[in-house]
C-alpha atoms as a PDB file:
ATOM      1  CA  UNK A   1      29.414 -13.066  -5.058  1.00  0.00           C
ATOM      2  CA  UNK A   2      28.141 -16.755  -4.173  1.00  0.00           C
ATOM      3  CA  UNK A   3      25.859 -16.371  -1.455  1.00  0.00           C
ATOM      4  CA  UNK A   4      22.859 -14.391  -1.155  1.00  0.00           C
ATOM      5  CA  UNK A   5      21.476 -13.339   2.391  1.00  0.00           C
ATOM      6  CA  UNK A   6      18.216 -12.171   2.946  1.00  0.00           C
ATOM      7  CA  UNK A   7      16.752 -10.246   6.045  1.00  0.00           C
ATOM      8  CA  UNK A   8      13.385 -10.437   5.952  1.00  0.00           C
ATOM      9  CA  UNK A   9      11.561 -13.355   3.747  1.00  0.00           C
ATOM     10  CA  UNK A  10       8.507 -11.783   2.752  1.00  0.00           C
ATOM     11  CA  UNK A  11       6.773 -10.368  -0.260  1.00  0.00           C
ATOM     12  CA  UNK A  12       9.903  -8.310  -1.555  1.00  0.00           C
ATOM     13  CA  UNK A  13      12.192  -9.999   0.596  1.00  0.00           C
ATOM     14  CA  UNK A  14      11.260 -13.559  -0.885  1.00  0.00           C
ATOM     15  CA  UNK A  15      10.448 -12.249  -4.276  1.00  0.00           C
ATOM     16  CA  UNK A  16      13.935 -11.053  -4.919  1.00  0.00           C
ATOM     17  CA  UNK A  17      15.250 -14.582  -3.964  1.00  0.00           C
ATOM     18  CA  UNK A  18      12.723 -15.868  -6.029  1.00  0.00           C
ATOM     19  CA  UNK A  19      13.641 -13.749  -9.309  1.00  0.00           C
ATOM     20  CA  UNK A  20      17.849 -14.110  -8.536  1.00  0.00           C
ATOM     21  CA  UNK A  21      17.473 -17.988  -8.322  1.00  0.00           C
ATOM     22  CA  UNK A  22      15.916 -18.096 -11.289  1.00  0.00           C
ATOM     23  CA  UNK A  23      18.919 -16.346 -12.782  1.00  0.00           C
ATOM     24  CA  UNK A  24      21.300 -18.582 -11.035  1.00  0.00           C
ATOM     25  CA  UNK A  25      23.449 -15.528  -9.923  1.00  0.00           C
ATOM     26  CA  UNK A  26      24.007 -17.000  -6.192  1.00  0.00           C
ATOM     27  CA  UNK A  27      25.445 -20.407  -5.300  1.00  0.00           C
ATOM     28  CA  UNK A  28      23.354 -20.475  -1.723  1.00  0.00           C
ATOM     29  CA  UNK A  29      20.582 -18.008  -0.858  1.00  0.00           C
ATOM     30  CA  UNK A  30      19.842 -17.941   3.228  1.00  0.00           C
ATOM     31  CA  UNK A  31      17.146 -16.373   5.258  1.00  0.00           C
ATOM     32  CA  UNK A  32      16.760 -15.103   8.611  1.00  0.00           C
ATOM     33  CA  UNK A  33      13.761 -13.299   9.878  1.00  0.00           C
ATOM     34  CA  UNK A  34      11.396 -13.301  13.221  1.00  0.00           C
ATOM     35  CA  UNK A  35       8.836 -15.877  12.458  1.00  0.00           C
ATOM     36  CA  UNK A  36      10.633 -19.393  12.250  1.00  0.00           C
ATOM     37  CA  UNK A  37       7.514 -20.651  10.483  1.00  0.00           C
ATOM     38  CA  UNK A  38       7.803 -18.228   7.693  1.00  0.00           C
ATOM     39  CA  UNK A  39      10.977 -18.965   7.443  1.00  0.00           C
ATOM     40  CA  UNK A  40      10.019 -22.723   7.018  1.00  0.00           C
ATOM     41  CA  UNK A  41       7.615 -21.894   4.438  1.00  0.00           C
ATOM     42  CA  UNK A  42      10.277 -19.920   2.290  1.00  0.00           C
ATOM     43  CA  UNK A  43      12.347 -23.340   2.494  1.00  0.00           C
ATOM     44  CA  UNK A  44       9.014 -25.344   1.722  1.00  0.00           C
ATOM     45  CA  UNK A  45       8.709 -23.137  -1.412  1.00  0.00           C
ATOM     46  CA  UNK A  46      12.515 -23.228  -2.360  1.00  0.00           C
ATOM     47  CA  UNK A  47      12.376 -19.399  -1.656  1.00  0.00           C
ATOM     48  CA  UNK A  48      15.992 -19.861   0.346  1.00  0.00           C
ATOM     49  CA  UNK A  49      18.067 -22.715   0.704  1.00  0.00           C
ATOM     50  CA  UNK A  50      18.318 -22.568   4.427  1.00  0.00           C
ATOM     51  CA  UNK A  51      17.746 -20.262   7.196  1.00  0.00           C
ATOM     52  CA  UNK A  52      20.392 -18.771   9.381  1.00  0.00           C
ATOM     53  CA  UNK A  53      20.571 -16.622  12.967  1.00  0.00           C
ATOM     54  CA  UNK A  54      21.162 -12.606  11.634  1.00  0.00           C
ATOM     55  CA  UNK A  55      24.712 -12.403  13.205  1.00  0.00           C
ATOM     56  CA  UNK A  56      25.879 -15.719  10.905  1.00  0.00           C
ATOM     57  CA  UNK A  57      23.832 -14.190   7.954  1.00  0.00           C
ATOM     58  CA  UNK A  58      25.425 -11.083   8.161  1.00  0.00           C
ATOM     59  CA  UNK A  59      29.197 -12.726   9.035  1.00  0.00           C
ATOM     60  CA  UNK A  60      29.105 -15.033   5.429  1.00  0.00           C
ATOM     61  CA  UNK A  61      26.747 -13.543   3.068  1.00  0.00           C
ATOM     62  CA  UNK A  62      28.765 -11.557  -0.318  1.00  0.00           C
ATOM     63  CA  UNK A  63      25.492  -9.844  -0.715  1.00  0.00           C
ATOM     64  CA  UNK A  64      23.135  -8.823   1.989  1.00  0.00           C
ATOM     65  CA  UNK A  65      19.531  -7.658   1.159  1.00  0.00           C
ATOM     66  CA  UNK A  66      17.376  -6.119   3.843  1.00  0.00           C
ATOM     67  CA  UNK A  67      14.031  -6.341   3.441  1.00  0.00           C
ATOM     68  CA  UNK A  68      12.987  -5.903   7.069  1.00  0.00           C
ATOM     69  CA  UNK A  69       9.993  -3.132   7.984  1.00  0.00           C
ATOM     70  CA  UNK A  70      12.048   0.028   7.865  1.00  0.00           C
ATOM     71  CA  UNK A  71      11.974   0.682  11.390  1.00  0.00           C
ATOM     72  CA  UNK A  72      14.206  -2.751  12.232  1.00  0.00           C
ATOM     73  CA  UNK A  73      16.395  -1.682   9.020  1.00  0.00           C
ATOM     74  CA  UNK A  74      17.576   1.144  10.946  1.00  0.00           C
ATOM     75  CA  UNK A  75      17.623  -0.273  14.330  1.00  0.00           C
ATOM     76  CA  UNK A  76      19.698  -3.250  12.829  1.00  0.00           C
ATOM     77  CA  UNK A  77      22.105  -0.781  11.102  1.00  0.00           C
ATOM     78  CA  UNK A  78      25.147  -0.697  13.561  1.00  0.00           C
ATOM     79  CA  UNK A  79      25.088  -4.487  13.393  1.00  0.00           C
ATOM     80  CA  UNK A  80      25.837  -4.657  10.075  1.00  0.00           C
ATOM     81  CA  UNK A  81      29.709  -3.891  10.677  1.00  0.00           C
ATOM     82  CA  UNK A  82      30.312  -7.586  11.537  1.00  0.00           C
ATOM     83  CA  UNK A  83      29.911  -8.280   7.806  1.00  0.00           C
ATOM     84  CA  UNK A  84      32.463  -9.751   5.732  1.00  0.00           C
ATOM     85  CA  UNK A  85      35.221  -7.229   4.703  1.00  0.00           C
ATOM     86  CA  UNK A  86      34.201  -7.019   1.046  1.00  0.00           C
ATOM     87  CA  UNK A  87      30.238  -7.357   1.586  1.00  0.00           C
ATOM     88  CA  UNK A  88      27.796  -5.536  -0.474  1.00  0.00           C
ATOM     89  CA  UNK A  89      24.512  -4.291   1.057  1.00  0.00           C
ATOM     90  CA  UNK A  90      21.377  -3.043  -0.429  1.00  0.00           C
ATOM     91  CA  UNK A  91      17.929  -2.330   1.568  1.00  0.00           C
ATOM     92  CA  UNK A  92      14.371  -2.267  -0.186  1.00  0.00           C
ATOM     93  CA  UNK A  93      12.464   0.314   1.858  1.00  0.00           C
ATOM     94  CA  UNK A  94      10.310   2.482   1.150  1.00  0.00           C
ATOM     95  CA  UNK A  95      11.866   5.346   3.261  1.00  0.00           C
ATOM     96  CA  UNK A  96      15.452   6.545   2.412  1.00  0.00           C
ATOM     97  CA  UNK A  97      16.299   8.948   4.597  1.00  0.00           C
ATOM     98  CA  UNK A  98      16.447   7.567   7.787  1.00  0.00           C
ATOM     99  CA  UNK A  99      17.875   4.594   6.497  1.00  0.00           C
ATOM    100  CA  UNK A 100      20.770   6.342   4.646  1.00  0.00           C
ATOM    101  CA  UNK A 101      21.620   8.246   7.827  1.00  0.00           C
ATOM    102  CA  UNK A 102      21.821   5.352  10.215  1.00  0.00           C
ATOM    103  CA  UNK A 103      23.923   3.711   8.097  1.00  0.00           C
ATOM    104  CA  UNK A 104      27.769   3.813  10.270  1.00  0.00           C
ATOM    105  CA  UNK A 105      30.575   5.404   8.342  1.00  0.00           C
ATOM    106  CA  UNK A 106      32.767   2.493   7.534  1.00  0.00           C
ATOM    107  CA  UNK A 107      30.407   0.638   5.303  1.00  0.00           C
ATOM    108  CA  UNK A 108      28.277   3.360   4.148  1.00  0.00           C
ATOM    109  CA  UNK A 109      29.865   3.499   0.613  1.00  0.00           C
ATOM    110  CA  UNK A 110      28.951  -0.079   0.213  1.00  0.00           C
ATOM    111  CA  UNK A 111      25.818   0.318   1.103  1.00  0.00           C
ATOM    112  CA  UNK A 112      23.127   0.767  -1.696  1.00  0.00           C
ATOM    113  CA  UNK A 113      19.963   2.382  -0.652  1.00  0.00           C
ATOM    114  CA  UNK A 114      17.213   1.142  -2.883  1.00  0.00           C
ATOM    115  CA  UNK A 115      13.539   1.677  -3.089  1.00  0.00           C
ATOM    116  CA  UNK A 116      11.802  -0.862  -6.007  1.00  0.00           C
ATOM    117  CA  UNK A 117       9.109   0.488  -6.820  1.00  0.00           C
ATOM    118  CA  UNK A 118       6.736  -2.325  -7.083  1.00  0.00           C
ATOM    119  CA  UNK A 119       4.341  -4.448  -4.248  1.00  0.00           C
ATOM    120  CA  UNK A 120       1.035  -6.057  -3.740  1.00  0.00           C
ATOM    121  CA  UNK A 121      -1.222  -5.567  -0.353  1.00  0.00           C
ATOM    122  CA  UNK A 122      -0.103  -9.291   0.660  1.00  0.00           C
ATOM    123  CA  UNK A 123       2.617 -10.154   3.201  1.00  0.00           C
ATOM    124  CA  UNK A 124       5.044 -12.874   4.053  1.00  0.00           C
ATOM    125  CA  UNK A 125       7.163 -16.021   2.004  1.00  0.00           C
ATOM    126  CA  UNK A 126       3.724 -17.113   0.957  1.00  0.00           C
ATOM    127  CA  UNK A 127       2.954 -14.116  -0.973  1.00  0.00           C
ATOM    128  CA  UNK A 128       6.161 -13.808  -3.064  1.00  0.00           C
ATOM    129  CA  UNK A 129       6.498 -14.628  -6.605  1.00  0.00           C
ATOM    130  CA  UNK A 130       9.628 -14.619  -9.165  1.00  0.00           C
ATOM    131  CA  UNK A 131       7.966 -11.831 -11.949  1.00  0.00           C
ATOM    132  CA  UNK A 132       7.450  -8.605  -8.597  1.00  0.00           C
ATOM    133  CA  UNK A 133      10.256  -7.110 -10.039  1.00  0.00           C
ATOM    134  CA  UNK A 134       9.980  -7.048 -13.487  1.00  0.00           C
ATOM    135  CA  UNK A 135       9.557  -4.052 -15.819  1.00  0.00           C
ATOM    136  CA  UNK A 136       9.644  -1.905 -12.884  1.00  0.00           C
ATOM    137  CA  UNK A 137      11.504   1.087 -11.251  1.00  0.00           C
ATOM    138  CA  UNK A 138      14.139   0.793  -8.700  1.00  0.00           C
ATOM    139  CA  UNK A 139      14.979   4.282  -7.408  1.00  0.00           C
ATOM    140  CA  UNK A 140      18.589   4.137  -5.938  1.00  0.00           C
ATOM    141  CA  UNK A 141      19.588   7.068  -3.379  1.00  0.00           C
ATOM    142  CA  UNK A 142      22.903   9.139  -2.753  1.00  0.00           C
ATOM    143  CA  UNK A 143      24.826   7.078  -5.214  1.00  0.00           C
ATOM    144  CA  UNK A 144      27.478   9.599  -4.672  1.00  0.00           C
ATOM    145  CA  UNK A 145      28.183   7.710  -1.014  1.00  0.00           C
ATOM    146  CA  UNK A 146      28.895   4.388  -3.101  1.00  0.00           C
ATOM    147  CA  UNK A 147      31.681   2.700  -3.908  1.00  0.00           C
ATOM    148  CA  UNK A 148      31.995   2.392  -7.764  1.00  0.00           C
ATOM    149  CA  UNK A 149      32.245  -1.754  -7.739  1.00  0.00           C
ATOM    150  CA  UNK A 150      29.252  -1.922  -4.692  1.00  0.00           C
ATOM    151  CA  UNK A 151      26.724   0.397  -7.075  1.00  0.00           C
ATOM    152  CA  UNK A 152      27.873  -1.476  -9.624  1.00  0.00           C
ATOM    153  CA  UNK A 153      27.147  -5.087  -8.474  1.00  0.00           C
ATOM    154  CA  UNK A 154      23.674  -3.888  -7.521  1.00  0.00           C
ATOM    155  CA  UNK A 155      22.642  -1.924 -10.656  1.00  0.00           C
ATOM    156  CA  UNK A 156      23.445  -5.624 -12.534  1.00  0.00           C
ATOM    157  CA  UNK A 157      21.914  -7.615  -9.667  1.00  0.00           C
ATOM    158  CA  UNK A 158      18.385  -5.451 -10.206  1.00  0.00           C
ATOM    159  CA  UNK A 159      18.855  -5.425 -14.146  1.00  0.00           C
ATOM    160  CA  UNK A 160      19.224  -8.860 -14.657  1.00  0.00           C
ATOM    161  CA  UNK A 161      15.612  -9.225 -12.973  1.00  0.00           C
ATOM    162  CA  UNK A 162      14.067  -7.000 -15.170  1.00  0.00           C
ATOM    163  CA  UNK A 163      14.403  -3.442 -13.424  1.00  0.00           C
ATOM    164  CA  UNK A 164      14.747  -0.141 -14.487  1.00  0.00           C
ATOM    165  CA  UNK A 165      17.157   2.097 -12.572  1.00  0.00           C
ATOM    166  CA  UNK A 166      16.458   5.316 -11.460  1.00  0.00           C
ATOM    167  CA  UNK A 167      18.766   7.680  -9.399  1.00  0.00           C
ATOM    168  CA  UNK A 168      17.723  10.592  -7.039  1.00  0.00           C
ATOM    169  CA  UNK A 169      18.939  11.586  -3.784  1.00  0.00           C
ATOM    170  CA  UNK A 170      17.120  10.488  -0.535  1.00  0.00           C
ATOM    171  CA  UNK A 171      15.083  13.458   0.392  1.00  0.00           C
ATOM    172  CA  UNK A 172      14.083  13.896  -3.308  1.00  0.00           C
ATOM    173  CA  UNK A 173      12.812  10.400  -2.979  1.00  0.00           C
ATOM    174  CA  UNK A 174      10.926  10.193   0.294  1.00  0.00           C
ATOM    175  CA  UNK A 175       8.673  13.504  -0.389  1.00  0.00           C
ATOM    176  CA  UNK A 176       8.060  11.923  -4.226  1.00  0.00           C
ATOM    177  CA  UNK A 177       7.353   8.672  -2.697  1.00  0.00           C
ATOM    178  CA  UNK A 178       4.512  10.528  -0.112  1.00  0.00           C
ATOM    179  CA  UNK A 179       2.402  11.401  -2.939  1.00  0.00           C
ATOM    180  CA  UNK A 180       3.122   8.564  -5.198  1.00  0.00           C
ATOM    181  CA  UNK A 181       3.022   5.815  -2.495  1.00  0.00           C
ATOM    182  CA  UNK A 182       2.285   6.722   0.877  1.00  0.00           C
ATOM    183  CA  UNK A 183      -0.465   8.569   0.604  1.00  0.00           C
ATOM    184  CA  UNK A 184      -2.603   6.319  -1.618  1.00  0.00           C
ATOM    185  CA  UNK A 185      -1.988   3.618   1.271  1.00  0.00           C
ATOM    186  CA  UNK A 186      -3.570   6.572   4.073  1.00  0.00           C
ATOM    187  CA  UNK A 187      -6.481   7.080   1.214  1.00  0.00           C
ATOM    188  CA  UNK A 188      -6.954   3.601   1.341  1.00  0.00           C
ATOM    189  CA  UNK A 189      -7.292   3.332   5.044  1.00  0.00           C
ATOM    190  CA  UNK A 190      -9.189   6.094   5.499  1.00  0.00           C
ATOM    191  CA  UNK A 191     -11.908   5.065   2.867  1.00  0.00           C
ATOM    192  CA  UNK A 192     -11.915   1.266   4.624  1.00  0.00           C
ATOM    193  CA  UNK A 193     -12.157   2.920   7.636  1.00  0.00           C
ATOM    194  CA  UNK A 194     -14.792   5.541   6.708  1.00  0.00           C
ATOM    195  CA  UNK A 195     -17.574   2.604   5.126  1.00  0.00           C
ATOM    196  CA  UNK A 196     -16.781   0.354   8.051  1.00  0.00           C
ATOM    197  CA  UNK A 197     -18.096   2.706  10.423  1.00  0.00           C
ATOM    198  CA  UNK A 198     -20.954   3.837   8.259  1.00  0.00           C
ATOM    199  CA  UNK A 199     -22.354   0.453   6.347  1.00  0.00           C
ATOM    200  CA  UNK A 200     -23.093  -3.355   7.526  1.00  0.00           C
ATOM    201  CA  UNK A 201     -21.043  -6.294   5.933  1.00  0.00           C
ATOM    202  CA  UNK A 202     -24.046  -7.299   3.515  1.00  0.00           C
ATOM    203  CA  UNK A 203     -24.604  -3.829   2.055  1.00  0.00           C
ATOM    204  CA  UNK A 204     -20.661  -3.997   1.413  1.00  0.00           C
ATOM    205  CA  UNK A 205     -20.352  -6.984   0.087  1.00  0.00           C
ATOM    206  CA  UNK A 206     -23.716  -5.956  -1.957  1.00  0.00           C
ATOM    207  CA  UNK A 207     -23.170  -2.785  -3.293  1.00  0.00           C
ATOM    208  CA  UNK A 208     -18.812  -2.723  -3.332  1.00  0.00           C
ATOM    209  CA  UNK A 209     -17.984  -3.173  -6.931  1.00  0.00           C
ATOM    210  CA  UNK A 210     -14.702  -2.269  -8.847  1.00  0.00           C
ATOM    211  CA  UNK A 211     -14.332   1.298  -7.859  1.00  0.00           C
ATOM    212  CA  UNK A 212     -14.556   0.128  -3.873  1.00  0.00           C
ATOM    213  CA  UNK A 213     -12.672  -2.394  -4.095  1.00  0.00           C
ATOM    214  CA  UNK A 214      -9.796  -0.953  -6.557  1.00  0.00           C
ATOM    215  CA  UNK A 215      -9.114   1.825  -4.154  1.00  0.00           C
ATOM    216  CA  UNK A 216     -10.017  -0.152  -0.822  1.00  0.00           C
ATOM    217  CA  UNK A 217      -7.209  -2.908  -1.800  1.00  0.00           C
ATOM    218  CA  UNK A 218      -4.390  -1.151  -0.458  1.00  0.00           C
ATOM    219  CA  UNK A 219      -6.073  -0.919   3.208  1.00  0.00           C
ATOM    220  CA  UNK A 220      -5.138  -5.034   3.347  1.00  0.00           C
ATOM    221  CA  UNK A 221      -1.550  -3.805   3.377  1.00  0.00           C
ATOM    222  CA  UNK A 222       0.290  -4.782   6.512  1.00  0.00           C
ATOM    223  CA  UNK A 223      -0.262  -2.126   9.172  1.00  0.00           C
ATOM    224  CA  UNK A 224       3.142  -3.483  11.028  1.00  0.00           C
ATOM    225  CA  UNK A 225       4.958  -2.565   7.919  1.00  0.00           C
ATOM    226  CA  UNK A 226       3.116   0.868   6.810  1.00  0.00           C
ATOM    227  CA  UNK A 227       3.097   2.291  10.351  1.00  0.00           C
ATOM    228  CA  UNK A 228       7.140   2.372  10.367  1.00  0.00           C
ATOM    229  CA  UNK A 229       7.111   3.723   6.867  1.00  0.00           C
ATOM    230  CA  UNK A 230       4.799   6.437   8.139  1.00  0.00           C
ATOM    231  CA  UNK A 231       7.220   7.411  10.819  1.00  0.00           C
ATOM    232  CA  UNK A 232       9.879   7.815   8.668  1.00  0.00           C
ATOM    233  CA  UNK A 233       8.627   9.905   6.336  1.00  0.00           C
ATOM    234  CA  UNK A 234       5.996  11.729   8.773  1.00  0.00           C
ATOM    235  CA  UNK A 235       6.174  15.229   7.813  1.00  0.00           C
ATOM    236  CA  UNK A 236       6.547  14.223   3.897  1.00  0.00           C
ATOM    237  CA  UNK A 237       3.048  12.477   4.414  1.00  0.00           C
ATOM    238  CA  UNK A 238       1.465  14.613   6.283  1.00  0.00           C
ATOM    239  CA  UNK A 239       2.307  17.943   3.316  1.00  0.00           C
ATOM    240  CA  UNK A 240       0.770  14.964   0.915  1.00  0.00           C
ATOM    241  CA  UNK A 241      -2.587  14.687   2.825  1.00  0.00           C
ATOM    242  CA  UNK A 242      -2.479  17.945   3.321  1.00  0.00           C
ATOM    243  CA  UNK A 243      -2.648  18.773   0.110  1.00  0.00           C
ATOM    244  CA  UNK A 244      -5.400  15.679  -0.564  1.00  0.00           C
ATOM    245  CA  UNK A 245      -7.741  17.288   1.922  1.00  0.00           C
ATOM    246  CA  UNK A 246      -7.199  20.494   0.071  1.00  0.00           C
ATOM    247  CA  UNK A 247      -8.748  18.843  -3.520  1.00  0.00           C
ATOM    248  CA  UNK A 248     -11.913  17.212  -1.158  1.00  0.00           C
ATOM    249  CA  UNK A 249     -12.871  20.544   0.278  1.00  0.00           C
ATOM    250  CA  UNK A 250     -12.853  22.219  -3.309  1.00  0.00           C
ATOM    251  CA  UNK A 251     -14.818  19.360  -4.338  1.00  0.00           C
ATOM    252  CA  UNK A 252     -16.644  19.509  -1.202  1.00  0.00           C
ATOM    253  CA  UNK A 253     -17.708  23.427  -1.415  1.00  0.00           C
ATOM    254  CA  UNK A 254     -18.586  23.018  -5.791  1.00  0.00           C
ATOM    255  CA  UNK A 255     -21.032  20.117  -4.728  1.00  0.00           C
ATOM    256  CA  UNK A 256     -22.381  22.582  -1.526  1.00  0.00           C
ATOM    257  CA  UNK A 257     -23.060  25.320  -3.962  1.00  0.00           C
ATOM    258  CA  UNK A 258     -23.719  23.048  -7.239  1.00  0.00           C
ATOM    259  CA  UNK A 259     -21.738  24.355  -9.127  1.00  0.00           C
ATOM    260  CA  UNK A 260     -22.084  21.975 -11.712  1.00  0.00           C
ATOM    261  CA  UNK A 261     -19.604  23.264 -14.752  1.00  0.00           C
ATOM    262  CA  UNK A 262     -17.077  23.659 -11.900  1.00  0.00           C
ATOM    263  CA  UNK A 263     -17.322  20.658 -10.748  1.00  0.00           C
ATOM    264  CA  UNK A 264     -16.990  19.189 -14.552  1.00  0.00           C
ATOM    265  CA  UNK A 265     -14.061  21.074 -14.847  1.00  0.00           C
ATOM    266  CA  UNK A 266     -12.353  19.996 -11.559  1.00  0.00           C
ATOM    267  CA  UNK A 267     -13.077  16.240 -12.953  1.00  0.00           C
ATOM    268  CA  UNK A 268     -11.440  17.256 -16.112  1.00  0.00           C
ATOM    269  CA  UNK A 269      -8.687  18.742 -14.563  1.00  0.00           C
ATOM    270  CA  UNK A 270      -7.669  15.302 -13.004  1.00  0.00           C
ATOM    271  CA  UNK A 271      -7.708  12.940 -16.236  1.00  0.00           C
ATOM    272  CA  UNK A 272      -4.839  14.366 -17.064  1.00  0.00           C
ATOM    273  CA  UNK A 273      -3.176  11.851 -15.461  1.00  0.00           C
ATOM    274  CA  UNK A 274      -3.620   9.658 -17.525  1.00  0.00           C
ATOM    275  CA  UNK A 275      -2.123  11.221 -20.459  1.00  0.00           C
ATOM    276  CA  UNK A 276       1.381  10.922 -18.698  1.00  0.00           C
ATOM    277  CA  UNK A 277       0.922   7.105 -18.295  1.00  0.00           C
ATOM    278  CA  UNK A 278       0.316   6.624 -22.346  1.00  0.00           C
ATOM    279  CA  UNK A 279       3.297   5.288 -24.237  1.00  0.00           C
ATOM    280  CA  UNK A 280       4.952   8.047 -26.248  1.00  0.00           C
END
């Protein structure tokens, strides 16, 4: 495969152009996406080569990567038949299901849906950098629709950058990614949200230290982006925050009655968590 096209130059979009040219795996990487100043500043930062109209993207790319809000992946997924014969496709959302089903028949087994599982709270060519990807997860869904040679050009395209790969299928993946993802991102709204209504902008910018602004740094995230992702994967998220608000009323109704030992306990309970991310 010599040429690389990208929909969607942003953050992951740009990163993974970023990474692959430093690997020298594509000849020619292109862009297209909305914003023709965006895509000026991925040229300006050697990001792509050059930027193209979708339709001749899609018509002469080997390799197409979407990394387009979810939402315009799958209204942009009957288009995608106008591709060269022997193209390879692979999408970077954070939704799977949806995506996997609007994907039409006759180029569903070389399509690869991927989710990597990396991501900052910054947006656009600007914010993209070559390292994203490295050492991290990429969770690839309903490999069993793929084409042995398509799976297989991706799995080496996201190893050479430093990824691990993980399989699952789709629905696995999207009520996983609720908890693991998608809710921390509607914590993190909620909580910027919830001191915005409550506290001035000196008394935040007084008082906010790390704990505020560790769990507050999410909420920069582009609403544009996380609203589609919350569509797709709506009733996933809303058993996750469900579950959430169950956890704050327990630790709502120990404080009410002060129970204190409870309360310990309940605290206890959760460091657990951190024992899974040790190193064996």
């Amino acid at each position: 495969m010599r040429r690389l096209g990208i929909v969607g130059v942003g953050l992951m979009g740009g990163s993974l152009a970023l990474a692959l040219r430093e690997k020298k795996l594509f000849d020619q990487i292109v862009g297209c996406g909305r914003s023709a100043e965006n895509l000026q500043a991925a040229i300006d930062l050697n990001i792509i080569d050059r930027a193209a109209s979708f339709e001749e993207l899609i018509a002469q790319s080997d390799l197409i990567a979407l990394a387009a809000p979810v939402e315009t992946v799958v209204a942009i997924a009957p288009k995608l038949v106008a591709a060269k014969q022997d193209a390879v496709f692979v999408d970077l959302g954070s939704t799977k299901t949806a995506i996997t089903r609007a994907i039409p028949p006759s180029i569903r087994d070389r399509f690869v849906a991927a989710h990597p599982m990396c991501g900052t709270e910054y947006s656009g060519a600007k914010a993209a950098f070559s390292s994203l990807y490295n050492d991290r997860i990429v969770v690839l869904c309903d490999t069993e629709a793929n084409d042995a040679k398509a799976l297989e050009a991706v799995e080496t395209l996201f190893k050479a950058i430093g990824m691990r790969v993980v399989k699952m299928k789709a629905v696995d993946h999207d009520r996983h990614a609720a908890f693991i993802s998608h809710l921390p991102h509607a914590i993190s709204y909620a909580l910027a949200n919830s001191v915005l209504s409550q506290e001035d902008k000196q008394s935040i910018l007084t008082l906010a230290a790390g704990g505020f602004r560790d769990m507050s740094r999410l909420a920069k995230s582009s609403a544009s982006m996380w609203i589609d992702i919350f569509k797709q994967n709506k009733d996933s998220i809303i058993s996750a925050i469900g579950e959430f608000d169950k956890e704050l009323k327990k630790a709502e109704k120990l404080l009410e009655n002060e129970e204190w030992d409870a309360l310990k306990a309940w605290m206890q309970s959760a460091n657990a968590l951190q024992e899974i991310f040790k190193p064996s």
